[in-house]
Structures are given as structure tokens and as C-alpha cells.
C-alpha atoms as a PDB file:
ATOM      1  CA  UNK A   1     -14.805  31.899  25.759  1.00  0.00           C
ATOM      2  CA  UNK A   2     -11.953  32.131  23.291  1.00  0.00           C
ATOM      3  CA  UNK A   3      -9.649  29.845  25.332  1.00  0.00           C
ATOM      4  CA  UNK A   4     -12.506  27.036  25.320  1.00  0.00           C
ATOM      5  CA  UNK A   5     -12.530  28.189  20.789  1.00  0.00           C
ATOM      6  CA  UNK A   6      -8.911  27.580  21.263  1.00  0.00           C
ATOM      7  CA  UNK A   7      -8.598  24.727  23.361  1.00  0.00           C
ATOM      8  CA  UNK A   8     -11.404  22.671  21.218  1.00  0.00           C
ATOM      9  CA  UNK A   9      -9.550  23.662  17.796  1.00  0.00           C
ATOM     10  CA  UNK A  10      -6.228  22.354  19.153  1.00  0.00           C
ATOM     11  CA  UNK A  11      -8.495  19.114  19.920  1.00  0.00           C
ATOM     12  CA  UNK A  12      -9.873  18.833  16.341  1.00  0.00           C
ATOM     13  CA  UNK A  13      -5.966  19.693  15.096  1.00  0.00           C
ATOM     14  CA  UNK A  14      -4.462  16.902  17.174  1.00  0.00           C
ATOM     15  CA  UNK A  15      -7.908  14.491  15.359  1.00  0.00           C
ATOM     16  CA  UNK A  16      -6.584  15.160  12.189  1.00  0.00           C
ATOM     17  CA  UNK A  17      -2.975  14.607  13.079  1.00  0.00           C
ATOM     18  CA  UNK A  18      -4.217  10.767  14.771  1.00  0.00           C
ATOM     19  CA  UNK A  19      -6.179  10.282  11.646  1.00  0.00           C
ATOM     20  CA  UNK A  20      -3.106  11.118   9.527  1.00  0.00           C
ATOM     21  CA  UNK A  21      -0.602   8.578  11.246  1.00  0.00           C
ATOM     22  CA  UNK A  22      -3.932   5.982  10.753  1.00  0.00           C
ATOM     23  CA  UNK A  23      -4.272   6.980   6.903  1.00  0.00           C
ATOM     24  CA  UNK A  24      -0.745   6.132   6.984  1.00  0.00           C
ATOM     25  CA  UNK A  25      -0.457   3.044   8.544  1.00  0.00           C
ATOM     26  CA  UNK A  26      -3.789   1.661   6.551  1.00  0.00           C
ATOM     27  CA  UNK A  27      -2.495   2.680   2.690  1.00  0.00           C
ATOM     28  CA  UNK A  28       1.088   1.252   3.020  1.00  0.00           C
ATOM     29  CA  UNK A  29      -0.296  -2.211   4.337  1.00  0.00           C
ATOM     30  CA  UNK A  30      -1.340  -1.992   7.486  1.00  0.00           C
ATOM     31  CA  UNK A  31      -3.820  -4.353   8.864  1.00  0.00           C
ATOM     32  CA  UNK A  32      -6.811  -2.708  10.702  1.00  0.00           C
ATOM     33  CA  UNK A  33      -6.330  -3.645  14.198  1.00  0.00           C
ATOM     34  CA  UNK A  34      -2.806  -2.262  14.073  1.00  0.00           C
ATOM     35  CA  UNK A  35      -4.418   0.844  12.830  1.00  0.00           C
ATOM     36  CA  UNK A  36      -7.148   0.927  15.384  1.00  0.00           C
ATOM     37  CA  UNK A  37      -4.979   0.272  18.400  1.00  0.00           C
ATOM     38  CA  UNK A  38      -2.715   2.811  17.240  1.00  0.00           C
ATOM     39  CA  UNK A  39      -5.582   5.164  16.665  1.00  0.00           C
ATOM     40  CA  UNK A  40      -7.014   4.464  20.514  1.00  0.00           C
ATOM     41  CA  UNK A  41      -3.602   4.409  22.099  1.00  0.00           C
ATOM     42  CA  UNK A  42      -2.702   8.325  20.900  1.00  0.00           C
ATOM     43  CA  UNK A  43      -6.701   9.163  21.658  1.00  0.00           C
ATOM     44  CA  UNK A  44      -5.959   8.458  25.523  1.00  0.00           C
ATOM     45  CA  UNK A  45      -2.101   9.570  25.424  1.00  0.00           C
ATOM     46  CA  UNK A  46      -3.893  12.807  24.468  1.00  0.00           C
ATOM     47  CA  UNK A  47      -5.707  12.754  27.312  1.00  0.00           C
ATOM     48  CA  UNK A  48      -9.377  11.828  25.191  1.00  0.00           C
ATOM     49  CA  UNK A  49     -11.769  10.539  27.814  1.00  0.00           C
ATOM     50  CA  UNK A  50     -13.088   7.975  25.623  1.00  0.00           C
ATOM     51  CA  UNK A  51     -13.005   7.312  21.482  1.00  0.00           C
ATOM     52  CA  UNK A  52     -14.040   4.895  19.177  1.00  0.00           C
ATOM     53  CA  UNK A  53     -12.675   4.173  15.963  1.00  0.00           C
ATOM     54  CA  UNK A  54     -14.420   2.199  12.968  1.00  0.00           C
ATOM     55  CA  UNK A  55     -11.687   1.215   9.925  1.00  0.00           C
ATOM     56  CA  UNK A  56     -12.265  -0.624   6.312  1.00  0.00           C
ATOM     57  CA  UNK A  57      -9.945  -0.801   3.572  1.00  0.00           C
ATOM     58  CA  UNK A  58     -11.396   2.359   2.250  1.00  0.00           C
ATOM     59  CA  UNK A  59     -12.347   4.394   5.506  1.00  0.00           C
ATOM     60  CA  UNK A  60     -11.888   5.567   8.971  1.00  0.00           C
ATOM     61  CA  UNK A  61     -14.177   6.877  10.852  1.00  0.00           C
ATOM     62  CA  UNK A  62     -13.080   8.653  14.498  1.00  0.00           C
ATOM     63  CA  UNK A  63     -15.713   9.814  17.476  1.00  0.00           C
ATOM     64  CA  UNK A  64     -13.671  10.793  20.257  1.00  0.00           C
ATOM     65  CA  UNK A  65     -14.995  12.827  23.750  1.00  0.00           C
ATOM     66  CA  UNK A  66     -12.197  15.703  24.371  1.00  0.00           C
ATOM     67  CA  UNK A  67     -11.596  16.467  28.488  1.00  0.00           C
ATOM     68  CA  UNK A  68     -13.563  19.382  27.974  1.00  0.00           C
ATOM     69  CA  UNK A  69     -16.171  17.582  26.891  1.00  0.00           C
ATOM     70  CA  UNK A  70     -16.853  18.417  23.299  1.00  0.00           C
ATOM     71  CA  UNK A  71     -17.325  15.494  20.882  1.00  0.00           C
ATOM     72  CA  UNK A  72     -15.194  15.660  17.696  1.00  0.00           C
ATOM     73  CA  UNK A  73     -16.110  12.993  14.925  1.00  0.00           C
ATOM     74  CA  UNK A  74     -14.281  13.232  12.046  1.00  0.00           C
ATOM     75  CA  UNK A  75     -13.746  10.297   8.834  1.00  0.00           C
ATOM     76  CA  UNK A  76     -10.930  10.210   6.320  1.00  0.00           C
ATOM     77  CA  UNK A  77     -11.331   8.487   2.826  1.00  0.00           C
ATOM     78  CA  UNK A  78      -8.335   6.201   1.525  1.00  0.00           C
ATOM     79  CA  UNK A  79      -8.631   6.523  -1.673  1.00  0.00           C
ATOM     80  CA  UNK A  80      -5.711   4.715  -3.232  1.00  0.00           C
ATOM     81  CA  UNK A  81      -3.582   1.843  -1.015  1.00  0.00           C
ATOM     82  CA  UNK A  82       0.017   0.281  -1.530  1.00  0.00           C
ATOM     83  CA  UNK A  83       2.954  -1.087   0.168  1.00  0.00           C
ATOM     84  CA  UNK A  84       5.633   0.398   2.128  1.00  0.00           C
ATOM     85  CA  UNK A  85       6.015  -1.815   4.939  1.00  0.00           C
ATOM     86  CA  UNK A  86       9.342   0.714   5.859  1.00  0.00           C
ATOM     87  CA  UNK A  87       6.919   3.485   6.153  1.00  0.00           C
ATOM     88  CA  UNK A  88       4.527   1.490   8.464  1.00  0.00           C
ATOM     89  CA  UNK A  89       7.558   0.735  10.732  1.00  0.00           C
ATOM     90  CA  UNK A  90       8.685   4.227  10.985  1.00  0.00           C
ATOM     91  CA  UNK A  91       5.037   5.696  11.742  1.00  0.00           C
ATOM     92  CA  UNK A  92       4.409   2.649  14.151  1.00  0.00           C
ATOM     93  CA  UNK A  93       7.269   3.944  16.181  1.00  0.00           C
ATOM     94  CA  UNK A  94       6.509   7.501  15.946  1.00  0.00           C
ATOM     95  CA  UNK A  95       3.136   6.839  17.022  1.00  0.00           C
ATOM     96  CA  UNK A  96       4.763   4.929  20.029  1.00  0.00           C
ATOM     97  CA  UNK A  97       7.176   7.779  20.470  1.00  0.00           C
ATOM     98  CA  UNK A  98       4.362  10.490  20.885  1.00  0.00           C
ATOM     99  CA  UNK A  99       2.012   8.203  22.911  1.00  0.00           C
ATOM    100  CA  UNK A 100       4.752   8.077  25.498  1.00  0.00           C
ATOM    101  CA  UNK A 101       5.601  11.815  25.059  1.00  0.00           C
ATOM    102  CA  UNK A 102       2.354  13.955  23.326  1.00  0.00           C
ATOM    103  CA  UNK A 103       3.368  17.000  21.730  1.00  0.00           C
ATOM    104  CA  UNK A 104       1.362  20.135  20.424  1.00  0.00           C
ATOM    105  CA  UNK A 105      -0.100  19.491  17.055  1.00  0.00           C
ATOM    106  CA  UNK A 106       2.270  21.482  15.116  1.00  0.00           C
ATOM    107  CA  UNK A 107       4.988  19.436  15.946  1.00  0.00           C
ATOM    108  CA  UNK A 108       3.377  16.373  15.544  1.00  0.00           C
ATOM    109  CA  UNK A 109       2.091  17.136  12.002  1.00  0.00           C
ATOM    110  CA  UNK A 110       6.070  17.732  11.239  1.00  0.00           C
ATOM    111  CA  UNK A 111       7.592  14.880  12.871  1.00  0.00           C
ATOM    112  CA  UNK A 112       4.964  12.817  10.872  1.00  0.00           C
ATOM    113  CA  UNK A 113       5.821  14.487   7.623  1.00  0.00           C
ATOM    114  CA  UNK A 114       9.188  13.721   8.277  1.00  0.00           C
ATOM    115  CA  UNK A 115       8.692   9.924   8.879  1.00  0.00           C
ATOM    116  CA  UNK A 116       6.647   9.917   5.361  1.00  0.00           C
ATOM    117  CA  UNK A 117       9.935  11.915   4.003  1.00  0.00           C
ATOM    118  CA  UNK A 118      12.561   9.663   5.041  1.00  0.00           C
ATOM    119  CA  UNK A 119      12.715   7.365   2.086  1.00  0.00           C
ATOM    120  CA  UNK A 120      15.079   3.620   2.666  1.00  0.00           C
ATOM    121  CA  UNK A 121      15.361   2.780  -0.896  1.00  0.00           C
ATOM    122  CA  UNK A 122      15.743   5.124  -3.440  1.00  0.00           C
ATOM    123  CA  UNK A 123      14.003   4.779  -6.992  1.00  0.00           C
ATOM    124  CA  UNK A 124      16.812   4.033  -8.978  1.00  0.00           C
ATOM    125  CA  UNK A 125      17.355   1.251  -6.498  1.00  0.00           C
ATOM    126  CA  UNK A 126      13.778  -0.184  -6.778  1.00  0.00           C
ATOM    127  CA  UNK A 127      13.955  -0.099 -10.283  1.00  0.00           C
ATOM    128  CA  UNK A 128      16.685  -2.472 -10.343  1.00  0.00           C
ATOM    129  CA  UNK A 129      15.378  -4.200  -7.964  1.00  0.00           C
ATOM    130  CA  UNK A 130      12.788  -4.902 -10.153  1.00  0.00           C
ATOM    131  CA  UNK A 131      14.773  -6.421 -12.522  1.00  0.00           C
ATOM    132  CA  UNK A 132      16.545  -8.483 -10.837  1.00  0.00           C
ATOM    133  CA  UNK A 133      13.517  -9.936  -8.544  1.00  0.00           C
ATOM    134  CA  UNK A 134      11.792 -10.661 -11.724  1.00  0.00           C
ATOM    135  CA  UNK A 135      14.804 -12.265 -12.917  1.00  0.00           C
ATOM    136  CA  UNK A 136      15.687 -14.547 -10.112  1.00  0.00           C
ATOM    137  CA  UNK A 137      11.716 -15.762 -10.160  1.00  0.00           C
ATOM    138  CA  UNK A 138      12.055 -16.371 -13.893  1.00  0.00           C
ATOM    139  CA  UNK A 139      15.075 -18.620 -13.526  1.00  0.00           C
ATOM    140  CA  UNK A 140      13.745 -19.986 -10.002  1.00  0.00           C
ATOM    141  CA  UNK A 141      10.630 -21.332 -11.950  1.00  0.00           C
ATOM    142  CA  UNK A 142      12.744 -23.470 -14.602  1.00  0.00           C
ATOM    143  CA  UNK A 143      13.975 -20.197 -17.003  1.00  0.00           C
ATOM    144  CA  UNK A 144      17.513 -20.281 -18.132  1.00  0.00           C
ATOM    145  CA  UNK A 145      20.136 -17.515 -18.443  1.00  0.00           C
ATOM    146  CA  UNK A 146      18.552 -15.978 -21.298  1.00  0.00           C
ATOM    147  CA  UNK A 147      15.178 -15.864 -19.735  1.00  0.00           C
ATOM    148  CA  UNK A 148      16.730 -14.296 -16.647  1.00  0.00           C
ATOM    149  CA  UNK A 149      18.015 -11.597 -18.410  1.00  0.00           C
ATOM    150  CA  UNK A 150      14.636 -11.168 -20.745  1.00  0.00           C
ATOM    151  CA  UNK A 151      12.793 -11.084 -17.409  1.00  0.00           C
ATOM    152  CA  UNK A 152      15.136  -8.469 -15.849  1.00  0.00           C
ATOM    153  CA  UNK A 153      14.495  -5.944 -18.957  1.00  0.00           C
ATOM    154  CA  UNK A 154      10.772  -6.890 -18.802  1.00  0.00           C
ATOM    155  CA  UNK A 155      10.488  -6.088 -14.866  1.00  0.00           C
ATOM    156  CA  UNK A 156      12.144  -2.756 -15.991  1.00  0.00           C
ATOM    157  CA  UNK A 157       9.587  -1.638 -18.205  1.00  0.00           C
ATOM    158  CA  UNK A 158       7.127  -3.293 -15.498  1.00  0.00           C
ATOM    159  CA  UNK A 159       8.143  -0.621 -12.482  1.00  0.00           C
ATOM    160  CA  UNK A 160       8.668   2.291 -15.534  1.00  0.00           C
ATOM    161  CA  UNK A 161       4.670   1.818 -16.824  1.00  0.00           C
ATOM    162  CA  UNK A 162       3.914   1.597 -12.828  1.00  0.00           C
ATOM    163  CA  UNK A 163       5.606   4.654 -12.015  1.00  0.00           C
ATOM    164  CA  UNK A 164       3.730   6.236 -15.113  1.00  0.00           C
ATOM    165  CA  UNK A 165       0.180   4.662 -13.881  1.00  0.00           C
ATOM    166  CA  UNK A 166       0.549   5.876 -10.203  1.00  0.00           C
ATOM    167  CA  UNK A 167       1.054   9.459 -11.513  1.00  0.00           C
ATOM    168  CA  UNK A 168      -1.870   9.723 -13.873  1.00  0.00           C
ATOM    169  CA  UNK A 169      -3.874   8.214 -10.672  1.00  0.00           C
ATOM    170  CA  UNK A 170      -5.058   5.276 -12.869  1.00  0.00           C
ATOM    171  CA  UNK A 171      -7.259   2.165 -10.968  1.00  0.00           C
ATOM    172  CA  UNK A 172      -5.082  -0.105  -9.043  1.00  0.00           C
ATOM    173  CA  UNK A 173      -7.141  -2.988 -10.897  1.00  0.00           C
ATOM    174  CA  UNK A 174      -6.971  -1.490 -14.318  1.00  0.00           C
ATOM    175  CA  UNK A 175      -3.611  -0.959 -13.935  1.00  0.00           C
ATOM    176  CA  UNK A 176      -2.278  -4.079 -12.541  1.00  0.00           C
ATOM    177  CA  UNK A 177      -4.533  -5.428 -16.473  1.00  0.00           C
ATOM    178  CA  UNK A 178      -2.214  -2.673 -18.054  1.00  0.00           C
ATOM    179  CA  UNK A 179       1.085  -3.220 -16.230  1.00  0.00           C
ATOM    180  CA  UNK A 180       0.615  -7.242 -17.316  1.00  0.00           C
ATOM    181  CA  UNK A 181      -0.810  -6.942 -21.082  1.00  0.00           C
ATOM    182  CA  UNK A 182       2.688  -4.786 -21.362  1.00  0.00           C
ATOM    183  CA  UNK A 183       4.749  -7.054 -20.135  1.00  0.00           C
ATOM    184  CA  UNK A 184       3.347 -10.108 -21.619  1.00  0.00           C
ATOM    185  CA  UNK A 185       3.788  -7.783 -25.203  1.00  0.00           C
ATOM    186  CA  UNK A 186       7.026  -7.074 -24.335  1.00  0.00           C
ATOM    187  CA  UNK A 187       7.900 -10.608 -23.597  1.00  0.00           C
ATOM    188  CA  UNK A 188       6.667 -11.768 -27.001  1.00  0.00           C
ATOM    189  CA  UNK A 189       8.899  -8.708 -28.696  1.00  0.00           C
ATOM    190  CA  UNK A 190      11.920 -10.009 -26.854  1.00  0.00           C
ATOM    191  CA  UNK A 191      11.409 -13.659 -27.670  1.00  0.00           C
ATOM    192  CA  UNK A 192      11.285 -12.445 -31.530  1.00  0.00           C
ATOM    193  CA  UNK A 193      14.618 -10.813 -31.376  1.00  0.00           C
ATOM    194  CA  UNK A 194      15.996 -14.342 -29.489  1.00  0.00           C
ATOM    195  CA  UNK A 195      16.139 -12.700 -26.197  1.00  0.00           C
ATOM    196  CA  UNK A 196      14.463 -15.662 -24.245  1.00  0.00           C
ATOM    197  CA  UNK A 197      13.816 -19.447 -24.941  1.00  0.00           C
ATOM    198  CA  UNK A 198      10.555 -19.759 -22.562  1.00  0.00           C
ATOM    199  CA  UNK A 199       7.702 -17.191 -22.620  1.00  0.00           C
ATOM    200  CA  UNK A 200       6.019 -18.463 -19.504  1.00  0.00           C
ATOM    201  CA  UNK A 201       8.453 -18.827 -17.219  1.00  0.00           C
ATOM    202  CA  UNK A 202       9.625 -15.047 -17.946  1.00  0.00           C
ATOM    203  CA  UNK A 203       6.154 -13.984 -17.572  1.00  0.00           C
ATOM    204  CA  UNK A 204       5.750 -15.619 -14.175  1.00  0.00           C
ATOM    205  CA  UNK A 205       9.085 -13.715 -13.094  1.00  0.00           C
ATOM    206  CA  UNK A 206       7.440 -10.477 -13.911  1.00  0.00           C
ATOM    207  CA  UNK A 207       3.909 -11.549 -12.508  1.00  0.00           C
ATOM    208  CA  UNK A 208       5.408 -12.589  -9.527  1.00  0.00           C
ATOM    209  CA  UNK A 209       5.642  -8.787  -8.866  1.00  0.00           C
ATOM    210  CA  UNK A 210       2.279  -7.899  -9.329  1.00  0.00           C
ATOM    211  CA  UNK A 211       0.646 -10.456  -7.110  1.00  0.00           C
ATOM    212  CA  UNK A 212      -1.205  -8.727  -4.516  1.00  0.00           C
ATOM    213  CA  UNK A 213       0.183 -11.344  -1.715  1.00  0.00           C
ATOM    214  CA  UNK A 214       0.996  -9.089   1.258  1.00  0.00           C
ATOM    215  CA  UNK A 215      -2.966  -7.771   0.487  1.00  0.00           C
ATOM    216  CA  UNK A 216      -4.155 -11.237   0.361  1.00  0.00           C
ATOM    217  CA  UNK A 217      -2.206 -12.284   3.904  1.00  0.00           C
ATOM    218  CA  UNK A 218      -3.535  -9.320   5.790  1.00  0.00           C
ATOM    219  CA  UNK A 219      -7.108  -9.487   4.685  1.00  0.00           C
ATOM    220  CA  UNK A 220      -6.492 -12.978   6.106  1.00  0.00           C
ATOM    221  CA  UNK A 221      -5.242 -11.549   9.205  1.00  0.00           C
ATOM    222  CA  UNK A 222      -7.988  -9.313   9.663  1.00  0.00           C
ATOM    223  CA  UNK A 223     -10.585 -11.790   9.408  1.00  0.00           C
ATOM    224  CA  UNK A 224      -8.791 -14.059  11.843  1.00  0.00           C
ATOM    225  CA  UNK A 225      -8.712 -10.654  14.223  1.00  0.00           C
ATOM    226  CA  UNK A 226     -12.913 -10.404  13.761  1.00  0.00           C
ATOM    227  CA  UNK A 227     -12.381  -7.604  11.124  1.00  0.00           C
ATOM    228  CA  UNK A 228     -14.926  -9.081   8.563  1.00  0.00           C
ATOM    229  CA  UNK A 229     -15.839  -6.416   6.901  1.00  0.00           C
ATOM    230  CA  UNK A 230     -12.043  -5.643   5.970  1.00  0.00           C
ATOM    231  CA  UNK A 231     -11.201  -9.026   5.830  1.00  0.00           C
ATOM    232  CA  UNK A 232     -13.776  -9.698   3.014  1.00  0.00           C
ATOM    233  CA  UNK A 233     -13.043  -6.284   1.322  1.00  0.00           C
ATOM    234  CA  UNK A 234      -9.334  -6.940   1.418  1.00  0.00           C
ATOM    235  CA  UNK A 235      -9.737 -10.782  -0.114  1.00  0.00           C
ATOM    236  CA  UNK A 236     -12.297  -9.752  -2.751  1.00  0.00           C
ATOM    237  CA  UNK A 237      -9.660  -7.095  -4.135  1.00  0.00           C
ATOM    238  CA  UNK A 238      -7.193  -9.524  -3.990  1.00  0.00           C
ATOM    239  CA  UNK A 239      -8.481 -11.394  -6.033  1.00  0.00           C
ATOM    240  CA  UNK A 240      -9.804  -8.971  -8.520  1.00  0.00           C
ATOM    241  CA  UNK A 241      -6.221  -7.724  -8.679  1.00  0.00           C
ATOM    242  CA  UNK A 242      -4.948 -11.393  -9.855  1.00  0.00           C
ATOM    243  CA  UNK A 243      -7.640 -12.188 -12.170  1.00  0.00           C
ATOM    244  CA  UNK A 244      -6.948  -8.828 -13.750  1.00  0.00           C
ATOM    245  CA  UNK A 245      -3.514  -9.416 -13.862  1.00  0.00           C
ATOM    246  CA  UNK A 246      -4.286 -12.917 -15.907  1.00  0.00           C
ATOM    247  CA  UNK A 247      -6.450 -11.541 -18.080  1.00  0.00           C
ATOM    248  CA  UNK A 248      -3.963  -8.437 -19.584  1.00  0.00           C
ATOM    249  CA  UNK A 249      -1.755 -11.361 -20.388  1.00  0.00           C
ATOM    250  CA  UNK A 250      -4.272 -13.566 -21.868  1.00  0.00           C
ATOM    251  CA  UNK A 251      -5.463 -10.795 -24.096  1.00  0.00           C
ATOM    252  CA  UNK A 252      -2.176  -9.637 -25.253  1.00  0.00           C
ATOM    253  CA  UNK A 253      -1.048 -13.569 -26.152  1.00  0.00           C
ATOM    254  CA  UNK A 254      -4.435 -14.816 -27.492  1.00  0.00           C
ATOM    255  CA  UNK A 255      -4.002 -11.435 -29.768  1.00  0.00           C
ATOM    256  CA  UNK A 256      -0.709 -12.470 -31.072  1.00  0.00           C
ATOM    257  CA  UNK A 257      -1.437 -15.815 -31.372  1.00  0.00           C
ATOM    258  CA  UNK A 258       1.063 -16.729 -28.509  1.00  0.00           C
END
């Protein structure tokens, strides 16, 4: 009786471990089938008789029959989604890795934290990064010199009030409005001190940034897979996400008088 206890929890254990790599792949930009087949293909490395897996933008939901025969069901909210397409790579060949080689659920739990450790960039490297993308877009879109450099200290503050957002845990939506209406003020203040000639084409350096476009290209993708549900949920927040972003600029230049 206590090996069955024992056997089943190490069942539910390794669950939660599949549903981790799947909450994973699905927050950093996953598209859903990728999630699913990665979800199904550890189920019956693991030796899962049979298991079905349902995933949305904001859910996954995980029945699977164990060889004993118990039936573990278990769901896991994503509550907040972004973009680390590194991240997706390295747990998409972990997963691969442990499919072909399944391991107790100890060692998969640290093997996985260890792919979610193992950063590419650092953060003083995306934040100049930021800069400079914004820049190059500014002067790709007509900008001169000036507005190059105006958009480079305006994508700086961009990724700084970002970084700040993400750690009070704000909206995605209401902070995409916040992360534009400060750049579009910051814009204007730069422009007064005759840092910049053109206030749009700076603004559509540091916009470019913001645009949900990978989120917009695989809700796309997941419609043309049959995931409607995701598909749909994935294009309406796409959307919400740019017309917030046009509207914290709007406010902040029909305020000033821009």
C-alpha cells in the first residue's frame, strides 16, 4: 500500500514538472501546439498510457492515465506572458533531452530550473540594446542624427519604466499605456532642450519596441494550426496592447498641445 502512495505521488510530481516546462514554453512565446506536443511527448516518454492536454493563452489544463492506473488531472494558470524566445529554445531541447532519457522528478525539476537560470543576454546588455534598436528605427523611418540619439535616451527610460512595471506586477495593457505616455513626455522634454528635430519619427523608434508583433504572428499561427480559441485570444490582446500603446501617446501630446 505505501509503494502504490509512493509510486502515484512520484506520478503527480513528474505532472507538475511536464506542466512546468509547458508554463514555460507558453509565457515566453510559445505557440500552443508546440506546447501541447511537448506536453504529450514527455506524458508517453514517462510511460503515461494515455493524456490529454487542453492550452489557451491563459491556461493549461492536463488529464493524464498513470500505468498504474490512477488518473491525475491537474491545470496551471499563466498569469502574466512575455518573450524570451532563448528560453523557449533551451526548454524545447530539454524537453527533447528528457523525452529521450526520463529522469526522476527531482532531477528534472533542477535541470529545468537551470534552463530558466541560464540567462544569454544580460540586463545591462538589453538595456542598451534598447537604445540603440529604438535608435536605428527612428533614423530608419526618416529621423536624422539628432533624432537617433533622442530615440536612444528615450528607449532607455522605455526598458528602465518596464523593468519598474514588471516588478510592481502592473497589467501588461496598462503598462504598455504607461511605458508609451512616458516616452512620448519624454520625447517632447527632449525636443525642448533641442535634442531632436522630428517628434514622430523618434516616437515610432521607441514604439517600435512595444508592438506586440511576435504575439500578433503566433496567434496567427495558432489559428492556422485549428487553435481558435488561442488564436482569437492571442489577436484580441494584440490588439488591445497597440491601441493602448496609441492612446498613452495621444494623451500625453494632445495634453501638451503637441
Amino acid at each position: 500500500m505505501d509503494q502504490n502512495k509512493s509510486s502515484t505521488k512520484e506520478y503527480r510530481q513528474i505532472i507538475s514538472c511536464i506542466l512546468d516546462v509547458g508554463e514555460l514554453l507558453l509565457k515566453n512565446g510559445a505557440e500552443v501546439m508546440r506546447v501541447e506536443d511537448t506536453i504529450t511527448r514527455l506524458c508517453d516518454a514517462y510511460g503515461f498510457s494515455s493524456s490529454d492536454v487542453l492550452t489557451i493563452t491563459s491556461s493549461i489544463l492536463l488529464t493524464a492515465v498513470a500505468p498504474d492506473g490512477d488518473i491525475i488531472t491537474q491545470t496551471r494558470r499563466i498569469k502574466s506572458r512575455s518573450t524570451d524566445l532563448s528560453l523557449v529554445g533551451r526548454v524545447n531541447a530539454l524537453s527533447r533531452e528528457i523525452a529521450a532519457n526520463p529522469m526522476p522528478s527531482d532531477k528534472f525539476t533542477n535541470m529545468l530550473q537551470e534552463a530558466q537560470n541560464d540567462k544569454v543576454y544580460s540586463r545591462r546588455t538589453i538595456f542598451i540594446t534598447y537604445g540603440f534598436v529604438s535608435a536605428i528605427f527612428a533614423v530608419f523611418f526618416g529621423g536624422d542624427f539628432v533624432d537617433g540619439i533622442a530615440a536612444f535616451i528615450s528607449g532607455l527610460i522605455l526598458y528602465i519604466v518596464q523593468q519598474l512595471g514588471g516588478k510592481l506586477r502592473m497589467n501588461s495593457t496598462l503598462l504598455n499605456t504607461l511605458c508609451s505616455a512616458i516616452t512620448a513626455f519624454v520625447i517632447v522634454v527632449l525636443l525642448h532642450i533641442g535634442i531632436g528635430h522630428h517628434s514622430d519619427k523618434i516616437m515610432i523608434g521607441n514604439i517600435m519596441l512595444l508592438i506586440p508583433g511576435l504575439a500578433l504572428t503566433t496567434s496567427l499561427r495558432d489559428l492556422i494550426n485549428g487553435d481558435t480559441i488561442s488564436g482569437l485570444l492571442g489577436l484580441f490582446e494584440a490588439v488591445i496592447k497597440a491601441i493602448a500603446i496609441a492612446i498613452g501617446s495621444a494623451l500625453v501630446l494632445q495634453g501638451l498641445g503637441v
